[in-house]
PDB file of N, CA and C in Angstrom:
ATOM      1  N   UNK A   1     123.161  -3.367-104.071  1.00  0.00           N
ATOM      2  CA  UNK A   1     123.280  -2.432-102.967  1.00  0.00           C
ATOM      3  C   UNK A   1     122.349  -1.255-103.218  1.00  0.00           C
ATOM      4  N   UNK A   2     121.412  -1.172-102.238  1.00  0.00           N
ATOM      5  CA  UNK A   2     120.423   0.338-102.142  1.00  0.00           C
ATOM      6  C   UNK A   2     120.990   1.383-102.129  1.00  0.00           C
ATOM      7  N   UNK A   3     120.513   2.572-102.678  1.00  0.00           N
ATOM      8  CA  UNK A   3     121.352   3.813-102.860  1.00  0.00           C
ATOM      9  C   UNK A   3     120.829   4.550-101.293  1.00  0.00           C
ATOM     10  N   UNK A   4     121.736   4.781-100.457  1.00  0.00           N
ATOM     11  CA  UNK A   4     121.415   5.970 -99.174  1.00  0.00           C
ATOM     12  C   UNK A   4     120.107   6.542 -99.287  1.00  0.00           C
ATOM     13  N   UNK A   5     119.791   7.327-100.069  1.00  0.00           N
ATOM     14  CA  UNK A   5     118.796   8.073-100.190  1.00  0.00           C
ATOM     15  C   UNK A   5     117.107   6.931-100.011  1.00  0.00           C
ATOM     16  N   UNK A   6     117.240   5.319-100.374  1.00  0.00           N
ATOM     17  CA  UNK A   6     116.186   4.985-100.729  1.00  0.00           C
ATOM     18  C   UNK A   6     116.388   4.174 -98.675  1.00  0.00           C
ATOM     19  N   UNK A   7     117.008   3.970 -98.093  1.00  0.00           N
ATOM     20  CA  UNK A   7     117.189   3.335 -96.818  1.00  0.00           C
ATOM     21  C   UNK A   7     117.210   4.261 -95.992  1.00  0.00           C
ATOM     22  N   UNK A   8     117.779   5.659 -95.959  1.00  0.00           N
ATOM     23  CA  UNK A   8     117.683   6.610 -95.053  1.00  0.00           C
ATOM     24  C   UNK A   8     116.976   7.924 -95.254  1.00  0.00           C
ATOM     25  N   UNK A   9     115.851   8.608 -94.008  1.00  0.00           N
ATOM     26  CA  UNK A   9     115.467   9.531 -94.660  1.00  0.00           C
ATOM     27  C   UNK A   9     116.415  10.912 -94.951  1.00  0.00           C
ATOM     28  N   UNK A  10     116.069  11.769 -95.850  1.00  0.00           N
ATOM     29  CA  UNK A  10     117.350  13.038 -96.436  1.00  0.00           C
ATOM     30  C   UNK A  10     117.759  13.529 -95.046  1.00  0.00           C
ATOM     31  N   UNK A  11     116.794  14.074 -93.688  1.00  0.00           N
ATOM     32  CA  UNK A  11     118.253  14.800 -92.962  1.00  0.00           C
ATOM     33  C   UNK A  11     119.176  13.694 -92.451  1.00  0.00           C
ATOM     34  N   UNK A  12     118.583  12.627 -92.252  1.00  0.00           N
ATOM     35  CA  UNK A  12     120.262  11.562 -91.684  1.00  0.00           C
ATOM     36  C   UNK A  12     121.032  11.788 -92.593  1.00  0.00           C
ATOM     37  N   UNK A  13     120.756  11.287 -94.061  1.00  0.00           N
ATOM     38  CA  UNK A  13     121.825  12.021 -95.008  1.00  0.00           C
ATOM     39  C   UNK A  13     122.190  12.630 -94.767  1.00  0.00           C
ATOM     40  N   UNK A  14     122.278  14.131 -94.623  1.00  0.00           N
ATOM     41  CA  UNK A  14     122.156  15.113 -95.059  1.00  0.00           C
ATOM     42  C   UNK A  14     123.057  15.624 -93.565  1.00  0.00           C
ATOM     43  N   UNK A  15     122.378  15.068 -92.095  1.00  0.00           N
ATOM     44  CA  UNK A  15     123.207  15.152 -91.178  1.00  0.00           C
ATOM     45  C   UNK A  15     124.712  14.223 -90.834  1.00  0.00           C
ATOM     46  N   UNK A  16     124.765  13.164 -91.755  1.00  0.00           N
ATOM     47  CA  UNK A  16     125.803  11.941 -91.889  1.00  0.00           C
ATOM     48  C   UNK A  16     127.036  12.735 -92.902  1.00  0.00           C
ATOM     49  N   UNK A  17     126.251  13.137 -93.839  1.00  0.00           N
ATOM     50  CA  UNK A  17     127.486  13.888 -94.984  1.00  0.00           C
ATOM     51  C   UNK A  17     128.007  15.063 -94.277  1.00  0.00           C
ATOM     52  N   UNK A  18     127.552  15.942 -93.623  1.00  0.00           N
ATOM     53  CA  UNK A  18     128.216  17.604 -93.133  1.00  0.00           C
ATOM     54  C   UNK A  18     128.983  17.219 -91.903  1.00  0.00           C
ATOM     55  N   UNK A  19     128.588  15.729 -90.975  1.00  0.00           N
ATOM     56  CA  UNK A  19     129.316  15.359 -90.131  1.00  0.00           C
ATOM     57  C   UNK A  19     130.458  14.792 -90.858  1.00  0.00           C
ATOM     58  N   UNK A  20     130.740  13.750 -91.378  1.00  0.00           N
ATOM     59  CA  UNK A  20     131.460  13.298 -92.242  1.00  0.00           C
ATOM     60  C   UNK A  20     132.734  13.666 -92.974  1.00  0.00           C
ATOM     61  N   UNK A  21     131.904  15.119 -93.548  1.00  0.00           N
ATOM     62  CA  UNK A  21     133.078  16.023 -93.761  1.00  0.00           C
ATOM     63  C   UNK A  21     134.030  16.562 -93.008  1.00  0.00           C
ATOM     64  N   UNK A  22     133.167  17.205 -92.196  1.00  0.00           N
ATOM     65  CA  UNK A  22     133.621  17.864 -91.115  1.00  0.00           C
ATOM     66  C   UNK A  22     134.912  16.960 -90.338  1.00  0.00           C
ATOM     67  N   UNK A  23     134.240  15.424 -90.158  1.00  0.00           N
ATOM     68  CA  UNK A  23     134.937  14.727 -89.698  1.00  0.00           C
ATOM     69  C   UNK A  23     136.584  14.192 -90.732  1.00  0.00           C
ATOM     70  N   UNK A  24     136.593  14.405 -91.810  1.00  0.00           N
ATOM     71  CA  UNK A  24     137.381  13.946 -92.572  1.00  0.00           C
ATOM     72  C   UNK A  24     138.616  15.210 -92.755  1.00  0.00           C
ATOM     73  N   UNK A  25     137.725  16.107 -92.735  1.00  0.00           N
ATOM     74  CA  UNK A  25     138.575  17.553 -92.892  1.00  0.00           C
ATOM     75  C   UNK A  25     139.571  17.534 -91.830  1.00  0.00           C
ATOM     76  N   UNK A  26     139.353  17.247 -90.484  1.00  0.00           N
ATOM     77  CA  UNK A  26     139.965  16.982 -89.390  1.00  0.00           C
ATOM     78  C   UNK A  26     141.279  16.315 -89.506  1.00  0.00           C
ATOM     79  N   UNK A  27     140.496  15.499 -89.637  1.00  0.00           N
ATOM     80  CA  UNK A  27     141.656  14.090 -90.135  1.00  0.00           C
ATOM     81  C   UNK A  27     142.577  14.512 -91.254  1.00  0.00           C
ATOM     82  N   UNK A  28     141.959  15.170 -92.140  1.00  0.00           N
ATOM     83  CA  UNK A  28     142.855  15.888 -93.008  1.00  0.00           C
ATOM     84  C   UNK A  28     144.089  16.441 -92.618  1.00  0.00           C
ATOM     85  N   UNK A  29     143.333  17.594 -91.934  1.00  0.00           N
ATOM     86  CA  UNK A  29     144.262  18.631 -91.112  1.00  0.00           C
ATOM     87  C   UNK A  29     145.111  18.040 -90.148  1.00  0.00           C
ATOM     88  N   UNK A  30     145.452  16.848 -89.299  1.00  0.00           N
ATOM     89  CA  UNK A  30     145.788  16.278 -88.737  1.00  0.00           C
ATOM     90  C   UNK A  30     147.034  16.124 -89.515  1.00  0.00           C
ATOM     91  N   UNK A  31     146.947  14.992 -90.523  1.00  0.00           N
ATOM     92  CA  UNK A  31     147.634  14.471 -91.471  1.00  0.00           C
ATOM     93  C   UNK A  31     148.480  15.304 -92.453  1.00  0.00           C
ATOM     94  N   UNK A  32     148.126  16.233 -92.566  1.00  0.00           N
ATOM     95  CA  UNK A  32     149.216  17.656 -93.268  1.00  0.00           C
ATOM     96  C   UNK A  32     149.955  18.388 -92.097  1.00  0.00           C
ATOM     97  N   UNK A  33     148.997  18.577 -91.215  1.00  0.00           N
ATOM     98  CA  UNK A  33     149.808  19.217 -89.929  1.00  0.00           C
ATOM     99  C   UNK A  33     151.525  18.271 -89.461  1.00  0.00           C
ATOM    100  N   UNK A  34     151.314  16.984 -90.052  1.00  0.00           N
ATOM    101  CA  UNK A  34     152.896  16.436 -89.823  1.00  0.00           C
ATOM    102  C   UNK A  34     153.968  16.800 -90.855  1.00  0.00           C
ATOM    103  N   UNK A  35     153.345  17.883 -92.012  1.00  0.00           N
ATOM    104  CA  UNK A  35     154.335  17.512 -92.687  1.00  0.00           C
ATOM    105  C   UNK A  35     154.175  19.344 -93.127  1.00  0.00           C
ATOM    106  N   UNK A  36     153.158  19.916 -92.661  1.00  0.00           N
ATOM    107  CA  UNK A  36     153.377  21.255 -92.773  1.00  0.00           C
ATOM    108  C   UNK A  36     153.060  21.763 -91.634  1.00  0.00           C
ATOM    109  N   UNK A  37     153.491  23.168 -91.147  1.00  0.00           N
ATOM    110  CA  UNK A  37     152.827  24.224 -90.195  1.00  0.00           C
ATOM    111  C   UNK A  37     151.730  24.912 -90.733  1.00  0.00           C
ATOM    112  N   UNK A  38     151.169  25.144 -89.484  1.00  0.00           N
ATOM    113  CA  UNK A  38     149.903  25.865 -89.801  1.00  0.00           C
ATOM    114  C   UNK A  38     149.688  27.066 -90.382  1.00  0.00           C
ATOM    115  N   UNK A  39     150.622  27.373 -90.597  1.00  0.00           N
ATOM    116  CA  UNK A  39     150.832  29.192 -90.943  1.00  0.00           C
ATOM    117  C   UNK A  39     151.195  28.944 -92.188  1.00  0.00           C
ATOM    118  N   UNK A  40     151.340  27.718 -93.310  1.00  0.00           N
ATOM    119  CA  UNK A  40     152.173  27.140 -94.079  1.00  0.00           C
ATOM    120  C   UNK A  40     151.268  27.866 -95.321  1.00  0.00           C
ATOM    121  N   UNK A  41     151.839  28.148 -96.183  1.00  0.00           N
ATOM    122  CA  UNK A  41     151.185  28.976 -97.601  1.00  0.00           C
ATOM    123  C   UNK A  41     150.593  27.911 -98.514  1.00  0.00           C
ATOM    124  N   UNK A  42     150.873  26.769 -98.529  1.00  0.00           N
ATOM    125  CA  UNK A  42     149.709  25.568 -99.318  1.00  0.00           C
ATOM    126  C   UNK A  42     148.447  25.987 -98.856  1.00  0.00           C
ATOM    127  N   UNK A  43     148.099  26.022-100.596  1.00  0.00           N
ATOM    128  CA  UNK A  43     146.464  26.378-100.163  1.00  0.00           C
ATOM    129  C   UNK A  43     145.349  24.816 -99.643  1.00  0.00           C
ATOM    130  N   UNK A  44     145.762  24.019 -99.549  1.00  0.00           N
ATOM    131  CA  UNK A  44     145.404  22.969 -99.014  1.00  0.00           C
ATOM    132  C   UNK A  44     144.820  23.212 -97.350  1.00  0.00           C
ATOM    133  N   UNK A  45     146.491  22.844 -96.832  1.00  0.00           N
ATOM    134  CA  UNK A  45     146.771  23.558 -95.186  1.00  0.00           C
ATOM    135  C   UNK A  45     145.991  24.909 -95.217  1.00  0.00           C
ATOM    136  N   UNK A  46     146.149  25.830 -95.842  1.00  0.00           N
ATOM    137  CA  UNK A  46     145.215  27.345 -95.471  1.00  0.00           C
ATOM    138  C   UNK A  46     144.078  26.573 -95.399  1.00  0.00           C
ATOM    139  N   UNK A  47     143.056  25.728 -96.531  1.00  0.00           N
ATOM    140  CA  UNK A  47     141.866  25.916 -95.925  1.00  0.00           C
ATOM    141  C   UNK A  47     141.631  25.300 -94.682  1.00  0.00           C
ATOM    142  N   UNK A  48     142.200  23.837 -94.552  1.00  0.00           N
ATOM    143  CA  UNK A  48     141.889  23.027 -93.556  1.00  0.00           C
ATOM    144  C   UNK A  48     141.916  23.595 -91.958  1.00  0.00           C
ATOM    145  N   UNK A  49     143.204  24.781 -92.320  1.00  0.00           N
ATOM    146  CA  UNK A  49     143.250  25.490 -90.923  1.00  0.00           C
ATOM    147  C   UNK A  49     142.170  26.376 -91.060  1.00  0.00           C
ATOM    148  N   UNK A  50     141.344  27.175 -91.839  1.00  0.00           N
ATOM    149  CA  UNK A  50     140.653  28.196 -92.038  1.00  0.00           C
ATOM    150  C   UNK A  50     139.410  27.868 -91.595  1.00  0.00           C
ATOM    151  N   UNK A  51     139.455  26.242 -91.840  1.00  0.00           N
ATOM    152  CA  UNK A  51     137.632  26.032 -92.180  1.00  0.00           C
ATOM    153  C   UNK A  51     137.598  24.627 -90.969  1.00  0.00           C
ATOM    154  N   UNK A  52     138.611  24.606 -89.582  1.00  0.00           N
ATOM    155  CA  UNK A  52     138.338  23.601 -88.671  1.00  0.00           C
ATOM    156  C   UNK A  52     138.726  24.540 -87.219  1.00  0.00           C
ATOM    157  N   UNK A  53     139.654  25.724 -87.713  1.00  0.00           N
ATOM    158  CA  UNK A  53     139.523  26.491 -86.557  1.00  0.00           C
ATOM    159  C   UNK A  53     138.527  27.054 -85.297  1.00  0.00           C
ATOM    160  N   UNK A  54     137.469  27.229 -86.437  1.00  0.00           N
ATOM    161  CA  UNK A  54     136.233  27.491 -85.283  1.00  0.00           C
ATOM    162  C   UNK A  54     135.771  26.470 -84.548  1.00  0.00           C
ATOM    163  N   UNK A  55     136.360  25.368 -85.261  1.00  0.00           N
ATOM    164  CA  UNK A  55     135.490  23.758 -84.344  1.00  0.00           C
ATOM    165  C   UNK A  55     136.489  23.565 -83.212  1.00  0.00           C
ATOM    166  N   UNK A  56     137.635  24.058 -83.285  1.00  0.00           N
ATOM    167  CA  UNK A  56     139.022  23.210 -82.666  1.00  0.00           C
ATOM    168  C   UNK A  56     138.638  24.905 -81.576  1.00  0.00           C
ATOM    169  N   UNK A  57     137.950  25.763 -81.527  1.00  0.00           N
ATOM    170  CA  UNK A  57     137.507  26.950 -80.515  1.00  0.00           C
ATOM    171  C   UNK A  57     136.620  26.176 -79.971  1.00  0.00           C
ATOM    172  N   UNK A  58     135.613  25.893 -80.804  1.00  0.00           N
ATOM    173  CA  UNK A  58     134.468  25.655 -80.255  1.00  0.00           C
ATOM    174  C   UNK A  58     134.681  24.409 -79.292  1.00  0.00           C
ATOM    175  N   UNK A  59     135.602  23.202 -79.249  1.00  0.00           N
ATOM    176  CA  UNK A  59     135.368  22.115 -78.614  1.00  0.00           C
ATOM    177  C   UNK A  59     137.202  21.980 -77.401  1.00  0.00           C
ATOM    178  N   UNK A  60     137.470  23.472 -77.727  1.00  0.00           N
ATOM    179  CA  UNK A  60     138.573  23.697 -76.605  1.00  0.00           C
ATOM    180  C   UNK A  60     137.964  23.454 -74.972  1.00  0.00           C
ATOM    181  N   UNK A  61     137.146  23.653 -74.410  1.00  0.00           N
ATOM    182  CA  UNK A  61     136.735  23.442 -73.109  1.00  0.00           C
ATOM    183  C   UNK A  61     136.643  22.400 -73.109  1.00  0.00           C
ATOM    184  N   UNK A  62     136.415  21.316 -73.490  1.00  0.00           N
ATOM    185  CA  UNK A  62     136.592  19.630 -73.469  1.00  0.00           C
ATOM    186  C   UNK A  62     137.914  18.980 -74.266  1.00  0.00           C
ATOM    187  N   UNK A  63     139.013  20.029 -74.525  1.00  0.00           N
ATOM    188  CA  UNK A  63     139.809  19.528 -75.174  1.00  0.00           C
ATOM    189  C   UNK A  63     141.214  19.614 -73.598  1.00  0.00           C
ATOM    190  N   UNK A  64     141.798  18.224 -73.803  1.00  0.00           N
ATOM    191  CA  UNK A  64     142.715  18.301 -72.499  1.00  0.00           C
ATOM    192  C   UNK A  64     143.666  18.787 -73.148  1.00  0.00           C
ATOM    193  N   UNK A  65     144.612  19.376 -71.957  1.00  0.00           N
ATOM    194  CA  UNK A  65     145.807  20.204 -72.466  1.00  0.00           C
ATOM    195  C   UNK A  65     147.064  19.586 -72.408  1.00  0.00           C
ATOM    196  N   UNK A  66     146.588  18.056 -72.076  1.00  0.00           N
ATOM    197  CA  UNK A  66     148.555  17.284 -72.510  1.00  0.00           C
ATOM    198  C   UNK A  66     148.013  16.896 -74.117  1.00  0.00           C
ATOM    199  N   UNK A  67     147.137  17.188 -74.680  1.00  0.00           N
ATOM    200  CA  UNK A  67     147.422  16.885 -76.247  1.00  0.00           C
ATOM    201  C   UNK A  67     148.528  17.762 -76.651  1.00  0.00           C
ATOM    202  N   UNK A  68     149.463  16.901 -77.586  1.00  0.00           N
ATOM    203  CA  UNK A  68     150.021  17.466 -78.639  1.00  0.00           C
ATOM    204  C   UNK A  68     149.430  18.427 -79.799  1.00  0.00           C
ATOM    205  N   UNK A  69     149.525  20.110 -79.918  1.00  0.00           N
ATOM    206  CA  UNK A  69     148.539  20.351 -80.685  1.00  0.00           C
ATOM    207  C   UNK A  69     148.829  19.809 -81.726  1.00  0.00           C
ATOM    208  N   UNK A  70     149.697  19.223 -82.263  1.00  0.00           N
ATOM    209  CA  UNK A  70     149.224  18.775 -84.058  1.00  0.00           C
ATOM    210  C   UNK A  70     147.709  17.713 -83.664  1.00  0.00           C
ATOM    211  N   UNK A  71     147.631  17.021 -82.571  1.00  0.00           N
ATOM    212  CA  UNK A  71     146.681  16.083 -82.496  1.00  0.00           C
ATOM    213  C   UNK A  71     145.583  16.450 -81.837  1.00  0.00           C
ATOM    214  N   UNK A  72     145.230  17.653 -81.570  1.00  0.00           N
ATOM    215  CA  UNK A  72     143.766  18.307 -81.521  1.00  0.00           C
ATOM    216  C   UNK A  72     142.689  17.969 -82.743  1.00  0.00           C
ATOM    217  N   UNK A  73     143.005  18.618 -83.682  1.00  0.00           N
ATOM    218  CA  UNK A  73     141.619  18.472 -84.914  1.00  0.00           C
ATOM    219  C   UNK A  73     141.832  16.638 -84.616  1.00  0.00           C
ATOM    220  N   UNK A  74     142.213  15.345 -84.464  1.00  0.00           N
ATOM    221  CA  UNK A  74     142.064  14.543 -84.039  1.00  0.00           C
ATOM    222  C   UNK A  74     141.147  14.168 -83.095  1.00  0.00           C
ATOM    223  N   UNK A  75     141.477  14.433 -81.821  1.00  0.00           N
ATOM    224  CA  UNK A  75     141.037  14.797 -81.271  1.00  0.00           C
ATOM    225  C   UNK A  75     139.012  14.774 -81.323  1.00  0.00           C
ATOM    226  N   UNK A  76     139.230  16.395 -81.746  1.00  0.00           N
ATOM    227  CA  UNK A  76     137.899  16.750 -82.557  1.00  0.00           C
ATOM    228  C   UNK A  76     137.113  15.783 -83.378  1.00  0.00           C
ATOM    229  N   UNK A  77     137.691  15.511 -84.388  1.00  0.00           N
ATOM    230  CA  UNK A  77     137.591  14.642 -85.449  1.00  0.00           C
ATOM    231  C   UNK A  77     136.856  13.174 -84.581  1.00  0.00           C
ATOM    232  N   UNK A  78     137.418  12.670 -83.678  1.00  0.00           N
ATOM    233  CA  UNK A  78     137.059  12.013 -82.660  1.00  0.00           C
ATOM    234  C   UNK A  78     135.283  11.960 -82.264  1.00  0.00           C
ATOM    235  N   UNK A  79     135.154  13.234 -82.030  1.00  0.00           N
ATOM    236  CA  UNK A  79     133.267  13.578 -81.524  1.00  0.00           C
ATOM    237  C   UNK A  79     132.742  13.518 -82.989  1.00  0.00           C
ATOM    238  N   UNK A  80     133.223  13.473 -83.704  1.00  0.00           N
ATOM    239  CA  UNK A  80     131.895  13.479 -84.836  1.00  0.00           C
ATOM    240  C   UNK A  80     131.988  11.879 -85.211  1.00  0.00           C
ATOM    241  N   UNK A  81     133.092  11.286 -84.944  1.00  0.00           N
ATOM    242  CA  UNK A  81     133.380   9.894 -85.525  1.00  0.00           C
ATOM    243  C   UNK A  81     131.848   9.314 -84.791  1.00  0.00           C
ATOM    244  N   UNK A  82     132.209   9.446 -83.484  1.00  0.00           N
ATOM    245  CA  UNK A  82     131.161   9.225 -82.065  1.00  0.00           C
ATOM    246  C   UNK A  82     130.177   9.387 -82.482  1.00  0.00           C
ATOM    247  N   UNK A  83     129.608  10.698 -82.649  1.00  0.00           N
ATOM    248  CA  UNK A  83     128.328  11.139 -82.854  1.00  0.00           C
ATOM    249  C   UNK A  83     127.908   9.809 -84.452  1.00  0.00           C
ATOM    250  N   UNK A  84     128.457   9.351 -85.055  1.00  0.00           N
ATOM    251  CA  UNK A  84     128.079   8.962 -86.876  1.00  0.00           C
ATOM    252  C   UNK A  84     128.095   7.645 -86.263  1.00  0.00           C
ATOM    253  N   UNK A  85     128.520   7.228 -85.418  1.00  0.00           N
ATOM    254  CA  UNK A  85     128.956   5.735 -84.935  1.00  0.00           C
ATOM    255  C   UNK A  85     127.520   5.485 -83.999  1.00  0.00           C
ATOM    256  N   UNK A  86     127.675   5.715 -83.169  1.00  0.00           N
ATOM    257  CA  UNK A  86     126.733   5.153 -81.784  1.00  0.00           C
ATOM    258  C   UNK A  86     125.426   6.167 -81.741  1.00  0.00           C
ATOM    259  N   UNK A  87     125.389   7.572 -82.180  1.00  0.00           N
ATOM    260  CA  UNK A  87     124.357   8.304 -81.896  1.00  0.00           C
ATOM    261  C   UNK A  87     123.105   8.565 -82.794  1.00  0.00           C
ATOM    262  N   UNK A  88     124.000   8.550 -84.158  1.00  0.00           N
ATOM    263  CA  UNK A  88     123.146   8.261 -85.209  1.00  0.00           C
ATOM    264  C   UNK A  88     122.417   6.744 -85.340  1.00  0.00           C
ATOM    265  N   UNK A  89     122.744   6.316 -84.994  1.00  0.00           N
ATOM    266  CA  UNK A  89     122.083   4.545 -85.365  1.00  0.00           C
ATOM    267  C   UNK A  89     120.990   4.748 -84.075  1.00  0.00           C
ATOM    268  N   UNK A  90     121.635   5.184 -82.534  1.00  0.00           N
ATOM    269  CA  UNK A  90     120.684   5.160 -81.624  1.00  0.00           C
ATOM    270  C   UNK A  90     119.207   5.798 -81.495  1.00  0.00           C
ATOM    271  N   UNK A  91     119.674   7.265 -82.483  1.00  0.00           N
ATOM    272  CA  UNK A  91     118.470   7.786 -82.973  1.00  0.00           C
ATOM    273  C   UNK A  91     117.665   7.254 -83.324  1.00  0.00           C
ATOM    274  N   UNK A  92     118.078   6.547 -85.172  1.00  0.00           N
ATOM    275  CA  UNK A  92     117.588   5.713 -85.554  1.00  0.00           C
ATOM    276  C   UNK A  92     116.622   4.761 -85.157  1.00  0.00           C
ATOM    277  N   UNK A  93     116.730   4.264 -84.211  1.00  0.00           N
ATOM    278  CA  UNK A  93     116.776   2.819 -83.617  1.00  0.00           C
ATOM    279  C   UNK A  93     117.349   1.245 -83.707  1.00  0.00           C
ATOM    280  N   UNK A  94     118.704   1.722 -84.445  1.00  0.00           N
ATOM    281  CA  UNK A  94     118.846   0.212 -84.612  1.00  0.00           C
ATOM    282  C   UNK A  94     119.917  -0.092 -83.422  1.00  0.00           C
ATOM    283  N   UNK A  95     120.274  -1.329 -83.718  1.00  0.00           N
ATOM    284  CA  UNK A  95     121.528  -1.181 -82.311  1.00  0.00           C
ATOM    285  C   UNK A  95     122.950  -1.777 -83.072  1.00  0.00           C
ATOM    286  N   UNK A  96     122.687  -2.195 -83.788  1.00  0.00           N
ATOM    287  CA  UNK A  96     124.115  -2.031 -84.845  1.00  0.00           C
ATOM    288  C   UNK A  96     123.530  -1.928 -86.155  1.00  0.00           C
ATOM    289  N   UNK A  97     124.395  -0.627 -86.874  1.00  0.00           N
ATOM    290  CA  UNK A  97     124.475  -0.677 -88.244  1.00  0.00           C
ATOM    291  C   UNK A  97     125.986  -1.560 -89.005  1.00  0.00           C
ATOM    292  N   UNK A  98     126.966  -1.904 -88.692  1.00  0.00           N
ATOM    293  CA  UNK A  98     127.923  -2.411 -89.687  1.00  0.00           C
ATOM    294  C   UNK A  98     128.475  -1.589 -90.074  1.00  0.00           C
ATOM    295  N   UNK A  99     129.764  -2.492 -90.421  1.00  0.00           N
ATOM    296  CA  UNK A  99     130.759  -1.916 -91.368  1.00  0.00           C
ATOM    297  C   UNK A  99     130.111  -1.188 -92.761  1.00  0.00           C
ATOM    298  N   UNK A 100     130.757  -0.178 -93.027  1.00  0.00           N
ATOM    299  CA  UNK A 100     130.149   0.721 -94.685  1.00  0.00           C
ATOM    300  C   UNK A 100     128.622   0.559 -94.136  1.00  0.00           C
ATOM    301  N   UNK A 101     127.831   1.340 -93.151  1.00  0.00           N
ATOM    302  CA  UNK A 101     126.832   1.844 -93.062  1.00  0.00           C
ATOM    303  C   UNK A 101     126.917   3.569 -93.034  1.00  0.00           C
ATOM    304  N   UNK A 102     127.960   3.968 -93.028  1.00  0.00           N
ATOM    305  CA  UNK A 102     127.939   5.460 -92.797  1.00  0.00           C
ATOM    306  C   UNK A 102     127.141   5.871 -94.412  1.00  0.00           C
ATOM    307  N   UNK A 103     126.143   6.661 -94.501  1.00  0.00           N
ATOM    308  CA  UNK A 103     126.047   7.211 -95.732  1.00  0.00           C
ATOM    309  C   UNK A 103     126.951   7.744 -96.993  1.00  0.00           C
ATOM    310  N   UNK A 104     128.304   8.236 -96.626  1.00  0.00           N
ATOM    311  CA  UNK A 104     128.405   8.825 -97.018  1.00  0.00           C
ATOM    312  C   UNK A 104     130.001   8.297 -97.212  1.00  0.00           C
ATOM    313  N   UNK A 105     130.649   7.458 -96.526  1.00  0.00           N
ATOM    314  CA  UNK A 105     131.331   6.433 -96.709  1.00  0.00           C
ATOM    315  C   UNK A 105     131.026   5.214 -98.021  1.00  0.00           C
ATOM    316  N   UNK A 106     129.348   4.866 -97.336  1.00  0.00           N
ATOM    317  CA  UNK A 106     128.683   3.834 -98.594  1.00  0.00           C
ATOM    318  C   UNK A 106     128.798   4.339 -99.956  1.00  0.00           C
ATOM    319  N   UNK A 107     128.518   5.550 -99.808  1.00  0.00           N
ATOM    320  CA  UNK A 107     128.214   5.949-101.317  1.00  0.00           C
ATOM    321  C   UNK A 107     129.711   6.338-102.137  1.00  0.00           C
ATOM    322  N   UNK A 108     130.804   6.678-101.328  1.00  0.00           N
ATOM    323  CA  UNK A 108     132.185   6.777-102.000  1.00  0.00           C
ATOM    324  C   UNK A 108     132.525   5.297-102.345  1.00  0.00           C
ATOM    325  N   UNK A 109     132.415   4.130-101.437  1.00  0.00           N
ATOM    326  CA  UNK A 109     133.028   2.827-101.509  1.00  0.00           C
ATOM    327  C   UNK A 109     132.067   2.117-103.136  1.00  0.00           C
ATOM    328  N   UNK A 110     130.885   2.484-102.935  1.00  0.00           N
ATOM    329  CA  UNK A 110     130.519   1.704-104.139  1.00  0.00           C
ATOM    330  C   UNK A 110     130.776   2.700-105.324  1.00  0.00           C
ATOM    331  N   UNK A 111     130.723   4.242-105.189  1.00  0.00           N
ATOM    332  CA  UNK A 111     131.143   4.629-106.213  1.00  0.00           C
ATOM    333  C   UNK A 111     132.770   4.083-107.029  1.00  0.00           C
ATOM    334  N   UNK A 112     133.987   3.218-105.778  1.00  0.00           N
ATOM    335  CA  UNK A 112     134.618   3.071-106.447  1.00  0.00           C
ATOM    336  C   UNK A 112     134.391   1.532-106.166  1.00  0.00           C
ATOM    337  N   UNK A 113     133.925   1.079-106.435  1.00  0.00           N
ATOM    338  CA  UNK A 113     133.513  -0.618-106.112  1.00  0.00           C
ATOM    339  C   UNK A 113     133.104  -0.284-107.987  1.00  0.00           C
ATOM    340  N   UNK A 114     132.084   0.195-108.143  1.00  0.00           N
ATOM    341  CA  UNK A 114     131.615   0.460-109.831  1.00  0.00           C
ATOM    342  C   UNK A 114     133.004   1.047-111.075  1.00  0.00           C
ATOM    343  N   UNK A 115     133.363   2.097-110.177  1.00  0.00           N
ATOM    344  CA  UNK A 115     134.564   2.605-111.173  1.00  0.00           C
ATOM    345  C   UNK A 115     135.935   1.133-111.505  1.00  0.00           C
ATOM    346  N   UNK A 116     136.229   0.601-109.952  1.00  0.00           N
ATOM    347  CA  UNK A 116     137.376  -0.443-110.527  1.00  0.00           C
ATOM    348  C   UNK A 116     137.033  -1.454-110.743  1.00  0.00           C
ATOM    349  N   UNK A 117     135.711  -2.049-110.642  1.00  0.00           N
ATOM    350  CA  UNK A 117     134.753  -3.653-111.306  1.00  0.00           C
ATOM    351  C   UNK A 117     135.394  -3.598-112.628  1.00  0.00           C
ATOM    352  N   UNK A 118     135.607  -4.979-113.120  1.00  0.00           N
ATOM    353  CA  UNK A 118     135.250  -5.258-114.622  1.00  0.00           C
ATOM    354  C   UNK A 118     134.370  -5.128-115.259  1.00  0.00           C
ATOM    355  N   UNK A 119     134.295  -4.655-116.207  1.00  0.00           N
ATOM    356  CA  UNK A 119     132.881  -4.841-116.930  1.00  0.00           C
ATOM    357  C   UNK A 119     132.542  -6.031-117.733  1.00  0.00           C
TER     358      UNK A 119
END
């Protein structure tokens, strides 16, 4: 398996990983939001609310209002999935990349594809 860096040039990287995050953080926040409130003193929940708030502002005018808010950063989380899925490859030019093509996905899965292999 090729390492990201030698198949894609650095800003797809580079734009695949900050989406990625962004996108995971979401999902994060999603997923604690069932089991904590937002106002909740885990420094976990503080950041996730600290550091997705401005996105969950920023993408309120396209956000409908029968969501449940725990399922907003979802929601959210949603447009970047989009954008890493169909927009990035279209850039690209290909018309399907596959399963474990995300950069930044690839590079966690084989990092643990190497860590739990036999040697």
């Amino acid at each position: 398996m090729e390492p990201a860096s030698e198949i894609f040039p650095l800003w797809v990287i580079a734009l695949d990983y900050v989406s990625g995050v962004v996108m995971w953080t979401l999902i994060g926040r999603t997923a604690m939001g069932f089991f904590l409130s937002e106002d909740s003193s885990f420094f976990f929940m503080r950041f996730f609310v600290r550091a997705t708030n401005p996105l969950l502002s920023f993408f309120a005018p396209v956000t409908p209002g029968f969501l449940l808010p725990a399922l907003v950063p979802l929601y959210v989380a949603w447009f970047f999935y989009m954008l890493r899925f169909y927009l990035m490859p279209w850039l690209l030019g290909y018309t399907v990349m596959g399963m474990l093509s995300f950069p930044l996905e690839s590079e966690i899965a084989g990092l643990i594809y190497r860590t739990l292999s036999p040697q």
